[in-house]
PDB file of N, CA and C in Angstrom:
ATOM      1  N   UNK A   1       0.812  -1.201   0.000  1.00  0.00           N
ATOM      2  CA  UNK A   1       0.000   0.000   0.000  1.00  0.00           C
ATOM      3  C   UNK A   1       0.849   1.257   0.000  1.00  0.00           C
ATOM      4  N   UNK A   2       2.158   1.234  -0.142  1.00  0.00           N
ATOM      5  CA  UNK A   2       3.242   2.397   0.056  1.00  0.00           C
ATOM      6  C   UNK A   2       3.003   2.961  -1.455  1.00  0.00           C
ATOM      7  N   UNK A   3       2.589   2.887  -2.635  1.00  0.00           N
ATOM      8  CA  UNK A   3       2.185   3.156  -3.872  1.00  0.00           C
ATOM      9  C   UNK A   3       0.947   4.287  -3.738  1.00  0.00           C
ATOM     10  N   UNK A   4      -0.093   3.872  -2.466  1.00  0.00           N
ATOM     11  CA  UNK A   4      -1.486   4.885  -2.327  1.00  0.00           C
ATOM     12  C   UNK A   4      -0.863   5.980  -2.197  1.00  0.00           C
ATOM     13  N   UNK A   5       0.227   5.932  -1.236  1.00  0.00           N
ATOM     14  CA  UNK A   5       0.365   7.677  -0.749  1.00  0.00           C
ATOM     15  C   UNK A   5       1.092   8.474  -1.946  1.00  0.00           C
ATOM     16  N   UNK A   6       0.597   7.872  -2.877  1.00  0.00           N
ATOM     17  CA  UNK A   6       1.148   9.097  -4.199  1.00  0.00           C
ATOM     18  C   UNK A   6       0.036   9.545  -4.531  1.00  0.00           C
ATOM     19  N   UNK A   7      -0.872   8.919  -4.655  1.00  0.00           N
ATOM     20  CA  UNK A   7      -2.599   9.281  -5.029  1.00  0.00           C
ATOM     21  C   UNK A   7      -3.418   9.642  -4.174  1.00  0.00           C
ATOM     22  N   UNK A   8      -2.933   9.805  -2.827  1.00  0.00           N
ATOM     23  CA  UNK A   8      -4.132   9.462  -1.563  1.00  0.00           C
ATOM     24  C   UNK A   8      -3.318  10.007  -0.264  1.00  0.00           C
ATOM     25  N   UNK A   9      -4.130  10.970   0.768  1.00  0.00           N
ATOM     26  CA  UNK A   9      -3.549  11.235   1.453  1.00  0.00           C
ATOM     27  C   UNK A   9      -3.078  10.468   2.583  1.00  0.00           C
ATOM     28  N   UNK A  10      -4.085   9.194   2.378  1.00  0.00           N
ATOM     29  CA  UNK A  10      -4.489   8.296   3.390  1.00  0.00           C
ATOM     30  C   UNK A  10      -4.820   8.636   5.148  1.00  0.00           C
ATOM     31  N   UNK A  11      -5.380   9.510   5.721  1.00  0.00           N
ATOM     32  CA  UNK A  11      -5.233   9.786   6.857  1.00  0.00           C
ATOM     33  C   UNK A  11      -6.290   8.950   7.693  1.00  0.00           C
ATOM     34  N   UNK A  12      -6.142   8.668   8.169  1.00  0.00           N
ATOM     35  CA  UNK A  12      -7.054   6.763   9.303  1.00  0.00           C
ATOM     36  C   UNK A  12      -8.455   7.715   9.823  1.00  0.00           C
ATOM     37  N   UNK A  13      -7.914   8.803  10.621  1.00  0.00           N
ATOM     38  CA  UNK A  13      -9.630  10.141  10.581  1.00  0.00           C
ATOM     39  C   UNK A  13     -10.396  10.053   9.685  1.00  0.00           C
ATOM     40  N   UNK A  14     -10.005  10.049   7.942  1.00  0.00           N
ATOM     41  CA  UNK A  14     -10.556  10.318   7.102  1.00  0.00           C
ATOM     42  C   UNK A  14     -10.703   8.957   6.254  1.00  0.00           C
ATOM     43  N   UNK A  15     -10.771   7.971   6.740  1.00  0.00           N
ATOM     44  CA  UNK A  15     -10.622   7.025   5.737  1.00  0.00           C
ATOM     45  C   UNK A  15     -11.482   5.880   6.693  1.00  0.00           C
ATOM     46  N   UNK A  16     -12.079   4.768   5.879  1.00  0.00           N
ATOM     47  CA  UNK A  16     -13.035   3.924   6.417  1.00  0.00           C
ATOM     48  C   UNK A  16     -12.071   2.333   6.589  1.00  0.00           C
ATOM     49  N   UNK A  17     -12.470   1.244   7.594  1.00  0.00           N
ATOM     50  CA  UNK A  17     -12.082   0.913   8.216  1.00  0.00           C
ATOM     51  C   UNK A  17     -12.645  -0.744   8.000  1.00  0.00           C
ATOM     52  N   UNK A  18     -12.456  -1.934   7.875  1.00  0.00           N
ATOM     53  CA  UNK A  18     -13.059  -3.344   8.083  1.00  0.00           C
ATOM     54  C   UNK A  18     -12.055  -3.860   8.808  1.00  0.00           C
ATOM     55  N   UNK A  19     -12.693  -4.448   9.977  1.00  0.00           N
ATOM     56  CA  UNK A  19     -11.664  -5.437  10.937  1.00  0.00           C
ATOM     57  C   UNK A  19     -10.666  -4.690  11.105  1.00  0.00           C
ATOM     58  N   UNK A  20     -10.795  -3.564  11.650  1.00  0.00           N
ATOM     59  CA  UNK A  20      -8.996  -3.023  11.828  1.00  0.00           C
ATOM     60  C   UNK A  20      -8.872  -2.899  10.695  1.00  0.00           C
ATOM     61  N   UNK A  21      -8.669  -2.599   9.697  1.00  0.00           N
ATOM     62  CA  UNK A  21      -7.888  -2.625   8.661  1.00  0.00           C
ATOM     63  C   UNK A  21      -8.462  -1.531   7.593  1.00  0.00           C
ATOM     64  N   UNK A  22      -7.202  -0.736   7.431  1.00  0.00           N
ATOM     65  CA  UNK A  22      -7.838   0.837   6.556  1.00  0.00           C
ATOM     66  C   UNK A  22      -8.097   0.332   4.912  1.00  0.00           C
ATOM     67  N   UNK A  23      -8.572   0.887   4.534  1.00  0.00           N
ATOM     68  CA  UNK A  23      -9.086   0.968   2.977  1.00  0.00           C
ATOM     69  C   UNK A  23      -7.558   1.779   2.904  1.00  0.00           C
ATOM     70  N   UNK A  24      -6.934   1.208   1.524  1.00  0.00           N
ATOM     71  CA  UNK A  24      -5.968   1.448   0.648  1.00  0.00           C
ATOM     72  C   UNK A  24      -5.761   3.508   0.191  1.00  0.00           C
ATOM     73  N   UNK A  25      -7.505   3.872   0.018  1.00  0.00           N
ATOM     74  CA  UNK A  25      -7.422   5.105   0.439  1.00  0.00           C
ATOM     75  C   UNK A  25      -8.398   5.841   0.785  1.00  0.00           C
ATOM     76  N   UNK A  26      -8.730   7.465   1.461  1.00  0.00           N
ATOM     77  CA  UNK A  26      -9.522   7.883   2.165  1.00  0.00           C
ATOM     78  C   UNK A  26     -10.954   7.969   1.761  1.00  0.00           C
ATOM     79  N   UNK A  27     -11.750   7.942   2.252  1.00  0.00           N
ATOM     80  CA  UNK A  27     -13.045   7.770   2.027  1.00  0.00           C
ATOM     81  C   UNK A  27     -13.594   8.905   0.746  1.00  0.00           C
ATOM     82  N   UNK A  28     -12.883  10.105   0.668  1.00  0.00           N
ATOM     83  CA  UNK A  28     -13.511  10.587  -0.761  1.00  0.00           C
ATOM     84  C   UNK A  28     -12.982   9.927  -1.562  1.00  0.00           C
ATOM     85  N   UNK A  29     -11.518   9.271  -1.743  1.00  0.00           N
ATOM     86  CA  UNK A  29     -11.140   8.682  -2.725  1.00  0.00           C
ATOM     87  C   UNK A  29     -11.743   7.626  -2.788  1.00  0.00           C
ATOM     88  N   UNK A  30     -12.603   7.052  -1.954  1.00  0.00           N
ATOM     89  CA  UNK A  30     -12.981   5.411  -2.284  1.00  0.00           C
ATOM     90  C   UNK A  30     -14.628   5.892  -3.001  1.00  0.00           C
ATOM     91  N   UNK A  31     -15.149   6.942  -2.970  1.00  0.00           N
ATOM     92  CA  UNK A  31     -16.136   7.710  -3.425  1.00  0.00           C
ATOM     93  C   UNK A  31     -15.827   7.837  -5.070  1.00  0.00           C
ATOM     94  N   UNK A  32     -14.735   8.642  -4.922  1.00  0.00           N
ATOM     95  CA  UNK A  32     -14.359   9.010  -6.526  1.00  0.00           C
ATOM     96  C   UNK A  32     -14.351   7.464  -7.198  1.00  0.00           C
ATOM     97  N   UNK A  33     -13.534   6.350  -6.973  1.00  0.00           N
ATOM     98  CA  UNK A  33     -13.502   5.883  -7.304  1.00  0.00           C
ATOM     99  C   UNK A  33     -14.530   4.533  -8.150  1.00  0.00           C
ATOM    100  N   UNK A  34     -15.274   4.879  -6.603  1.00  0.00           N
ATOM    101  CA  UNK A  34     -16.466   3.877  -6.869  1.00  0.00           C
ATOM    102  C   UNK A  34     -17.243   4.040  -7.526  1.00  0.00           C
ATOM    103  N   UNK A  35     -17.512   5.567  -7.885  1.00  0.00           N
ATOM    104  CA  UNK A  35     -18.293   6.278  -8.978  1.00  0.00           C
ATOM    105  C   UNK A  35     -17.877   6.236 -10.210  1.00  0.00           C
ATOM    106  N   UNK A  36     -16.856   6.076 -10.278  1.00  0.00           N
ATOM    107  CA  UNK A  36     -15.989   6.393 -11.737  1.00  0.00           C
ATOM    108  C   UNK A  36     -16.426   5.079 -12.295  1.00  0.00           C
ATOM    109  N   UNK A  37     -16.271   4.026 -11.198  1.00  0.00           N
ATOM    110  CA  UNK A  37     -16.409   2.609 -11.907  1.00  0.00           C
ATOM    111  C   UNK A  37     -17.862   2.264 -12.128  1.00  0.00           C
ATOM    112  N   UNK A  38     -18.656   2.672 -10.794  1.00  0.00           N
ATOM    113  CA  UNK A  38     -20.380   2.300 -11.388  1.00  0.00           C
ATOM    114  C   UNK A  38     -20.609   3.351 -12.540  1.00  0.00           C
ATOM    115  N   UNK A  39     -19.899   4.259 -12.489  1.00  0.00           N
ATOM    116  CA  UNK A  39     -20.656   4.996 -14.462  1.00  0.00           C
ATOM    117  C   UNK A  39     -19.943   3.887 -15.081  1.00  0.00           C
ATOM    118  N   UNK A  40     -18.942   3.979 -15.100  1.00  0.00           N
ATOM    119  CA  UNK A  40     -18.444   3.052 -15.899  1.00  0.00           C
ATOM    120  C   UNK A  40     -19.088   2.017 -16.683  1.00  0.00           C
ATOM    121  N   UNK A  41     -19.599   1.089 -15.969  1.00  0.00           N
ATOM    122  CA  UNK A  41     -20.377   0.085 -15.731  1.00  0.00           C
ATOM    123  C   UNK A  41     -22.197   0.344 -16.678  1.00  0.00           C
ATOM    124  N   UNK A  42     -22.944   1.528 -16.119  1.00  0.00           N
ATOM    125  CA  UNK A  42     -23.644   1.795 -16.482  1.00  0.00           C
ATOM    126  C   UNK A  42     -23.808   2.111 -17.622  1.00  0.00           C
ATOM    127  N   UNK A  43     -22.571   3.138 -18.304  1.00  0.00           N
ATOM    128  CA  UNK A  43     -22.570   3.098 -19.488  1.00  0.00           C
ATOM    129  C   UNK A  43     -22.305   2.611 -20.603  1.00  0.00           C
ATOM    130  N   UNK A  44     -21.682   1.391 -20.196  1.00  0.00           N
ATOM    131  CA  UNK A  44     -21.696   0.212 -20.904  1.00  0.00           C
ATOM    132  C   UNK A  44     -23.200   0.095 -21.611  1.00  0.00           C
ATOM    133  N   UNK A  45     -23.580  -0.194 -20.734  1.00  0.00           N
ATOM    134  CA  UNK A  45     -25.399  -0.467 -20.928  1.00  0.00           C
ATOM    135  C   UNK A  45     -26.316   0.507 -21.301  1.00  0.00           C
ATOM    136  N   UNK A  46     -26.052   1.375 -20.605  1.00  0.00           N
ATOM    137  CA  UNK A  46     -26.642   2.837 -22.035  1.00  0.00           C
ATOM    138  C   UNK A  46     -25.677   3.739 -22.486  1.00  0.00           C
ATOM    139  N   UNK A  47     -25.524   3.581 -23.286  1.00  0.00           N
ATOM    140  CA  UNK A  47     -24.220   4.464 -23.695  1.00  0.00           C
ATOM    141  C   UNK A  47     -25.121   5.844 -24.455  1.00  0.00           C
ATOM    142  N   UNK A  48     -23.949   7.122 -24.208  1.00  0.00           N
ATOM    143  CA  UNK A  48     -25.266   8.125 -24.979  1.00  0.00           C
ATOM    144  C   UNK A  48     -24.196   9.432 -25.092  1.00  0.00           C
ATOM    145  N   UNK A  49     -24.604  10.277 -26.022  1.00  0.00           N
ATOM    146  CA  UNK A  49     -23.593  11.471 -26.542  1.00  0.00           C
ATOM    147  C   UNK A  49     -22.607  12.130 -25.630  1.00  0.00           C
ATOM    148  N   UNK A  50     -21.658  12.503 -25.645  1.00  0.00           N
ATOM    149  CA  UNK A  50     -20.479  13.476 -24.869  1.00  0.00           C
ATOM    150  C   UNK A  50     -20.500  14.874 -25.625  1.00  0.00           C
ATOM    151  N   UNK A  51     -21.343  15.652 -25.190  1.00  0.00           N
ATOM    152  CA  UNK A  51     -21.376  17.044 -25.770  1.00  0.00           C
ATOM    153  C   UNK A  51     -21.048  18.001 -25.356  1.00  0.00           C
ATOM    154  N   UNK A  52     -21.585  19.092 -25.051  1.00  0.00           N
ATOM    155  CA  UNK A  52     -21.182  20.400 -24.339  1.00  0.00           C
ATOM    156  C   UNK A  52     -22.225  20.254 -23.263  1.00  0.00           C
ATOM    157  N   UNK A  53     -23.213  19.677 -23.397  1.00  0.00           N
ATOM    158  CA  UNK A  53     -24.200  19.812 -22.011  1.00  0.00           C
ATOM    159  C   UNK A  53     -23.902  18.481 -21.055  1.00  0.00           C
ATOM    160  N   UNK A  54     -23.121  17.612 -21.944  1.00  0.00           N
ATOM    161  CA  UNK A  54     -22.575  16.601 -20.846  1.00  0.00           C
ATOM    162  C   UNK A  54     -21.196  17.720 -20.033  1.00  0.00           C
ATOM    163  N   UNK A  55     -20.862  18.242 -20.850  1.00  0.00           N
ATOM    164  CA  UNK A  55     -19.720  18.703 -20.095  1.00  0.00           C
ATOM    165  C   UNK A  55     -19.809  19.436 -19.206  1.00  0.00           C
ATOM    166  N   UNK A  56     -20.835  20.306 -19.166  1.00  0.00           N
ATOM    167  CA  UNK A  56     -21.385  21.253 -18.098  1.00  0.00           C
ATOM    168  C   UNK A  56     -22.367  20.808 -16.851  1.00  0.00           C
ATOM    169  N   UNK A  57     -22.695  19.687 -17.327  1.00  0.00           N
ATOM    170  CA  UNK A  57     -23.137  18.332 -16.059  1.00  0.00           C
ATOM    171  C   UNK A  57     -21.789  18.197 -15.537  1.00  0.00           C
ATOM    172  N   UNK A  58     -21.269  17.468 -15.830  1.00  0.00           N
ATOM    173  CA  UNK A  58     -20.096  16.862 -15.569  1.00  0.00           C
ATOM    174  C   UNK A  58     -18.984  17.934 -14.194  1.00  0.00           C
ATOM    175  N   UNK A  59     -19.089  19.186 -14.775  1.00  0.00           N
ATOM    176  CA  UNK A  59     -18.306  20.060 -13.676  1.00  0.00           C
ATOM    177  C   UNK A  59     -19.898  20.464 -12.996  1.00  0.00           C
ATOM    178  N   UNK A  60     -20.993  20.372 -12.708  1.00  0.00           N
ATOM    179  CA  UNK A  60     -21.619  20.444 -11.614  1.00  0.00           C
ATOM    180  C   UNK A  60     -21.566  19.554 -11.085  1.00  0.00           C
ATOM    181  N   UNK A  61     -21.400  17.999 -11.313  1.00  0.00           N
ATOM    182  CA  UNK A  61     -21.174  17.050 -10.577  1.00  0.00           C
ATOM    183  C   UNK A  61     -19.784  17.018  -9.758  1.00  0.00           C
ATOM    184  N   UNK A  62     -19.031  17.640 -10.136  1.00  0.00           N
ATOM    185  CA  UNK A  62     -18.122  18.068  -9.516  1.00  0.00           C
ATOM    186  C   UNK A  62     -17.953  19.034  -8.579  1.00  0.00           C
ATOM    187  N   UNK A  63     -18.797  19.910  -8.277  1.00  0.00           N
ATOM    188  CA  UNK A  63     -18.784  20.926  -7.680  1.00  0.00           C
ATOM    189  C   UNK A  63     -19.022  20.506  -6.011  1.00  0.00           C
ATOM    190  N   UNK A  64     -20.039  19.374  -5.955  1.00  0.00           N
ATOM    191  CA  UNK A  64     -19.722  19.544  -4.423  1.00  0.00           C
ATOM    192  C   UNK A  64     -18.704  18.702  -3.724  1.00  0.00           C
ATOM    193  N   UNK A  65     -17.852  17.870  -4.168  1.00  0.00           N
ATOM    194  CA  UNK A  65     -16.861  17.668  -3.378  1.00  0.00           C
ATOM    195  C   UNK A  65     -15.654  18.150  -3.257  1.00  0.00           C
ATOM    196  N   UNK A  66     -15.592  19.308  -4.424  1.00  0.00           N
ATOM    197  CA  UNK A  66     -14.628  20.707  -4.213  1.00  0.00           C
ATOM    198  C   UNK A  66     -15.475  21.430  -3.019  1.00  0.00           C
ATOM    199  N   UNK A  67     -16.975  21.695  -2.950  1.00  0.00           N
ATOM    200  CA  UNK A  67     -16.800  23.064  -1.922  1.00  0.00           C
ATOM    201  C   UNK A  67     -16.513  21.642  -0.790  1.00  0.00           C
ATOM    202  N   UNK A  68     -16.692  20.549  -0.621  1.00  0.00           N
ATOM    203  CA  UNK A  68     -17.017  20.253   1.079  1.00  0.00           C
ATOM    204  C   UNK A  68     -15.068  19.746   1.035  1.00  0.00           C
ATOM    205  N   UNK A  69     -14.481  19.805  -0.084  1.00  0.00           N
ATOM    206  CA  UNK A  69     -13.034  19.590   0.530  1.00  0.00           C
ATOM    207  C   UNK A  69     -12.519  20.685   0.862  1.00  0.00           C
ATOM    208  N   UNK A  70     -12.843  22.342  -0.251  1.00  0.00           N
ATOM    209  CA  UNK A  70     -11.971  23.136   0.057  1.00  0.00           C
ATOM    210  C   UNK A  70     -12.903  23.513   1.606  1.00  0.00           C
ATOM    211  N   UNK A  71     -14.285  23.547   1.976  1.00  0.00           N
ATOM    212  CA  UNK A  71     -14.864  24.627   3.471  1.00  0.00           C
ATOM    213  C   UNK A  71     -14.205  23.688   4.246  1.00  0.00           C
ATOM    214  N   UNK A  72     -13.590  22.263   4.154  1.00  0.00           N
ATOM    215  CA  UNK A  72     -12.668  21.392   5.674  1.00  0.00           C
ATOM    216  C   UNK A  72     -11.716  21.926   5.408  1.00  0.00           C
ATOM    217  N   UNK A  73     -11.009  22.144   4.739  1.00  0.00           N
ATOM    218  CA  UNK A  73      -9.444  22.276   4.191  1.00  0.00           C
ATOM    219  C   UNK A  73      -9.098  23.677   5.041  1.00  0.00           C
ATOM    220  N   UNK A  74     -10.412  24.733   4.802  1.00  0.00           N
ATOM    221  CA  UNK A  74     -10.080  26.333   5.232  1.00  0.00           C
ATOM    222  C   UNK A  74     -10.784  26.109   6.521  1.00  0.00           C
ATOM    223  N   UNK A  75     -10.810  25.393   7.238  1.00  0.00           N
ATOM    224  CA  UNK A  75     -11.168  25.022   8.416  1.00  0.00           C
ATOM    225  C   UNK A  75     -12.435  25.383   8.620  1.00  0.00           C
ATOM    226  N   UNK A  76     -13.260  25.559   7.926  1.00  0.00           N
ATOM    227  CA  UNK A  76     -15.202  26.240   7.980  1.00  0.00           C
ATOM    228  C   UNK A  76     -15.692  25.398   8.592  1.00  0.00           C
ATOM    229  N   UNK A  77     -15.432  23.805   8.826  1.00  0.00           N
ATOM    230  CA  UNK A  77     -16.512  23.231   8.992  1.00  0.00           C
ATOM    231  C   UNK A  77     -15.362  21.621   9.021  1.00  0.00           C
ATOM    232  N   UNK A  78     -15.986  20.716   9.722  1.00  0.00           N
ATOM    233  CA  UNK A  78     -15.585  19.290   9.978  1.00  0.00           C
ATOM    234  C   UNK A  78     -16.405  18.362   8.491  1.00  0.00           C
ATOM    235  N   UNK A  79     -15.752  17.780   7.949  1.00  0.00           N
ATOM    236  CA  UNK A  79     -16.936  16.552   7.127  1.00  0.00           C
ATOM    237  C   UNK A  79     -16.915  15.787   7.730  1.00  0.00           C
ATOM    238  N   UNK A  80     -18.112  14.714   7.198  1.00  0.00           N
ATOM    239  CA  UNK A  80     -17.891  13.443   7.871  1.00  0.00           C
ATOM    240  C   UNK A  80     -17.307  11.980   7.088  1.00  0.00           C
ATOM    241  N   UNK A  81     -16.820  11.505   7.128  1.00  0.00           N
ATOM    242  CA  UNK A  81     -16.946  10.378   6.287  1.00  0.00           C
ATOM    243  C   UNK A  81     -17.691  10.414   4.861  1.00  0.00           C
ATOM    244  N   UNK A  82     -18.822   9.653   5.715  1.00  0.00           N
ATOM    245  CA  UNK A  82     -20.016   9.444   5.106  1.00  0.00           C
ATOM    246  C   UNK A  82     -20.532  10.970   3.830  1.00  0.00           C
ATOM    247  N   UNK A  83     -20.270  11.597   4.032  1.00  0.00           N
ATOM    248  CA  UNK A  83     -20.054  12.912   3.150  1.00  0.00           C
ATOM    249  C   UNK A  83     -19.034  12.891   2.365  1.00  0.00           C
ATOM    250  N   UNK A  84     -17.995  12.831   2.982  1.00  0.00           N
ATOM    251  CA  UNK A  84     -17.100  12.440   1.756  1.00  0.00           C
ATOM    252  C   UNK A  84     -17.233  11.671   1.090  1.00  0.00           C
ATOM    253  N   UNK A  85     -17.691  10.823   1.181  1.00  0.00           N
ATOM    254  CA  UNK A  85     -17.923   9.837   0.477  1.00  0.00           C
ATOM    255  C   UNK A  85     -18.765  10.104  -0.834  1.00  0.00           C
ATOM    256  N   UNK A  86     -20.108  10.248  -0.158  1.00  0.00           N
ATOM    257  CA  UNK A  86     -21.106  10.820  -1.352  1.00  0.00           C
ATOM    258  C   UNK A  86     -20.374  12.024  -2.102  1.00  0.00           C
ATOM    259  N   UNK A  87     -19.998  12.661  -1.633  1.00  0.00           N
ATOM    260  CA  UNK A  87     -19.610  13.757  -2.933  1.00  0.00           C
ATOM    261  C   UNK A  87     -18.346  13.546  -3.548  1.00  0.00           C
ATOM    262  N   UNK A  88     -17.641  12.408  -3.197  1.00  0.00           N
ATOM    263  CA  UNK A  88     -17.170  11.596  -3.793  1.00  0.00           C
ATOM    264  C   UNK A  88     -17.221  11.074  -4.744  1.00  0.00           C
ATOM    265  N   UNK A  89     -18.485  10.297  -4.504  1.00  0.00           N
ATOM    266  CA  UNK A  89     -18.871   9.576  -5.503  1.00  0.00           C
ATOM    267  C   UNK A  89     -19.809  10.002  -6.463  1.00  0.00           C
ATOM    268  N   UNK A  90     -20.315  11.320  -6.330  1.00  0.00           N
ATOM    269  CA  UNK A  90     -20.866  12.192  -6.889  1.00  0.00           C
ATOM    270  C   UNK A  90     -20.056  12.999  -8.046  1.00  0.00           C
ATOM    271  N   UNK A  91     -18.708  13.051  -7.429  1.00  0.00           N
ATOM    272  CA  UNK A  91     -17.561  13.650  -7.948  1.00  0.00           C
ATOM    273  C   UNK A  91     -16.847  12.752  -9.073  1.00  0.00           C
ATOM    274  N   UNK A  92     -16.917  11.524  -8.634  1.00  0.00           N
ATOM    275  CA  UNK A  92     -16.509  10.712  -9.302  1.00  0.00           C
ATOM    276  C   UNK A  92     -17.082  10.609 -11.250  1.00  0.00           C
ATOM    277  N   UNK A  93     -18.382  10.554 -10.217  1.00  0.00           N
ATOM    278  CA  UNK A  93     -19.103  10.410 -11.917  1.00  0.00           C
ATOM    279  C   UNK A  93     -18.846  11.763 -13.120  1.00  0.00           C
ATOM    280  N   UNK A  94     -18.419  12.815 -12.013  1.00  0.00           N
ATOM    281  CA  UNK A  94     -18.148  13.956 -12.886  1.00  0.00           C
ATOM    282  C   UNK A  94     -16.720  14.106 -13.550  1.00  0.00           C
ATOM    283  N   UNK A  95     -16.217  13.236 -12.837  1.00  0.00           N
ATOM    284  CA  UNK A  95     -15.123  13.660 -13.749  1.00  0.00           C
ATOM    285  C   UNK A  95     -14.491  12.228 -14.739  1.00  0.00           C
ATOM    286  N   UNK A  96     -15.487  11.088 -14.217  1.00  0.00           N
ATOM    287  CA  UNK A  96     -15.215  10.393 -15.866  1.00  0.00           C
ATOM    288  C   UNK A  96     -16.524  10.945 -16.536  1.00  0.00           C
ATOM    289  N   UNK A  97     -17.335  11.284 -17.242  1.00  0.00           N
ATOM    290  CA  UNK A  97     -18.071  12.184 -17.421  1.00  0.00           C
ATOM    291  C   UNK A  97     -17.191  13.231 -18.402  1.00  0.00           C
ATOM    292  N   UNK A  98     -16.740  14.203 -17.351  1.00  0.00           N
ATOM    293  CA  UNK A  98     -16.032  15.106 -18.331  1.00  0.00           C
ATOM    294  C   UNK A  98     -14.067  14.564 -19.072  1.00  0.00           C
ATOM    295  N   UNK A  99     -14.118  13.670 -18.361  1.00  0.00           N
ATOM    296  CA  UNK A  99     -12.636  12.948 -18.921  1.00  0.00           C
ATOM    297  C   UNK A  99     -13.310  12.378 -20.602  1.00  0.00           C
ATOM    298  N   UNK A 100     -14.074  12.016 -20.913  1.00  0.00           N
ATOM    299  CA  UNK A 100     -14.656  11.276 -21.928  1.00  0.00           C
ATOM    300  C   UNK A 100     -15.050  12.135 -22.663  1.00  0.00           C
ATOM    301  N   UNK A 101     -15.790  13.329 -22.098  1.00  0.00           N
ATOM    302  CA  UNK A 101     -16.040  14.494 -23.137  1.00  0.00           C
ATOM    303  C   UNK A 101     -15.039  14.832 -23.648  1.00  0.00           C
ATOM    304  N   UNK A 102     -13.687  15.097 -22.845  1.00  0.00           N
ATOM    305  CA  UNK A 102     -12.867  15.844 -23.454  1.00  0.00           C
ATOM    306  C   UNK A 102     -11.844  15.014 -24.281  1.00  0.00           C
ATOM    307  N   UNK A 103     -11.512  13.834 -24.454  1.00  0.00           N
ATOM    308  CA  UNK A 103     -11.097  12.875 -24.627  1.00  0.00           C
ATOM    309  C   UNK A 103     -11.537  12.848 -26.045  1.00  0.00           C
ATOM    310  N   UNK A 104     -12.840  12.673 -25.885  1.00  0.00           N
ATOM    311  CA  UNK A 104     -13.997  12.285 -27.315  1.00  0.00           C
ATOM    312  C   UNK A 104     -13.885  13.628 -28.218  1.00  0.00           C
ATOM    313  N   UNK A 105     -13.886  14.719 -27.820  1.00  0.00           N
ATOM    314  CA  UNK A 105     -13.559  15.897 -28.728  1.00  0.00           C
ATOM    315  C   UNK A 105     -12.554  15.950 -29.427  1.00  0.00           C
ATOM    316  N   UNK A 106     -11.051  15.471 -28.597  1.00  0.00           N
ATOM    317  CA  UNK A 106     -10.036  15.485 -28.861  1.00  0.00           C
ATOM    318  C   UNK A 106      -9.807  14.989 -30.004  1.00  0.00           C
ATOM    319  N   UNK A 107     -10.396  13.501 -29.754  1.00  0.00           N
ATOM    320  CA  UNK A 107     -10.646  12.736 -31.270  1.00  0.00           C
ATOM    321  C   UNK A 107     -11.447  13.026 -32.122  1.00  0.00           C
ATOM    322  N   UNK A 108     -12.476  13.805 -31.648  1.00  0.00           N
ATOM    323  CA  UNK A 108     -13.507  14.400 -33.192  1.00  0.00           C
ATOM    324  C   UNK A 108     -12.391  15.036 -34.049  1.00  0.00           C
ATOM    325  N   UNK A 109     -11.611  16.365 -33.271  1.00  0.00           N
ATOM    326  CA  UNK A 109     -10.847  17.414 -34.338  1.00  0.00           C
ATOM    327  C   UNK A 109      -9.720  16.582 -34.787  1.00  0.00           C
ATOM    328  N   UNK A 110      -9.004  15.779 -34.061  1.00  0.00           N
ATOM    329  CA  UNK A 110      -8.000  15.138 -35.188  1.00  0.00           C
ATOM    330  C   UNK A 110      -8.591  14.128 -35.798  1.00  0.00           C
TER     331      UNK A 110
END
């Protein structure tokens, strides 16, 4: 697990727990992640356009686990877990979402 702490802050406060034993990384990251993979997954099964209004979904889906990291970060306020998590995984979907938009454009113009 000495590989996470390049991707992950890992801090044991912020991160969820089975038998003693920490998740690889902190609970928004296990959010982002888990999201990234259930779109993933989903869109397998409906697959559907990457446009400009996906893209502007895509950074609102993003938006709340920027404000609830940066209002802990500037000390406004405690999260919980369980919050991180969801906007996590909320977050998650936004940014494969907009990784694919921008990805998919890339390849329209060349």
């Amino acid at each position: 697990m000495d590989i996470m702490k390049y991707i992950c802050h890992r801090k044991p406060e912020r991160s969820f727990f089975i038998k003693n034993h920490q998740f690889p990384v902190c609970a928004r990251c296990t959010g982002f992640y888990t999201g990234l993979a259930v779109y993933l997954i989903f869109n397998f099964f409906y697959p559907h356009n990457y446009n400009l209004n996906m893209l502007i979904i895509s950074i609102i889906l993003m938006i709340p686990a920027g404000v609830d990291g940066f209002t802990q970060y500037f000390g406004l306020r405690e999260s919980t877990n369980k919050l991180r998590f969801i906007t996590g995984f909320i977050g998650g979907i936004g940014l494969i979402i907009f990784m694919k938009t921008i990805i998919r454009g890339i390849i329209y113009v060349l």
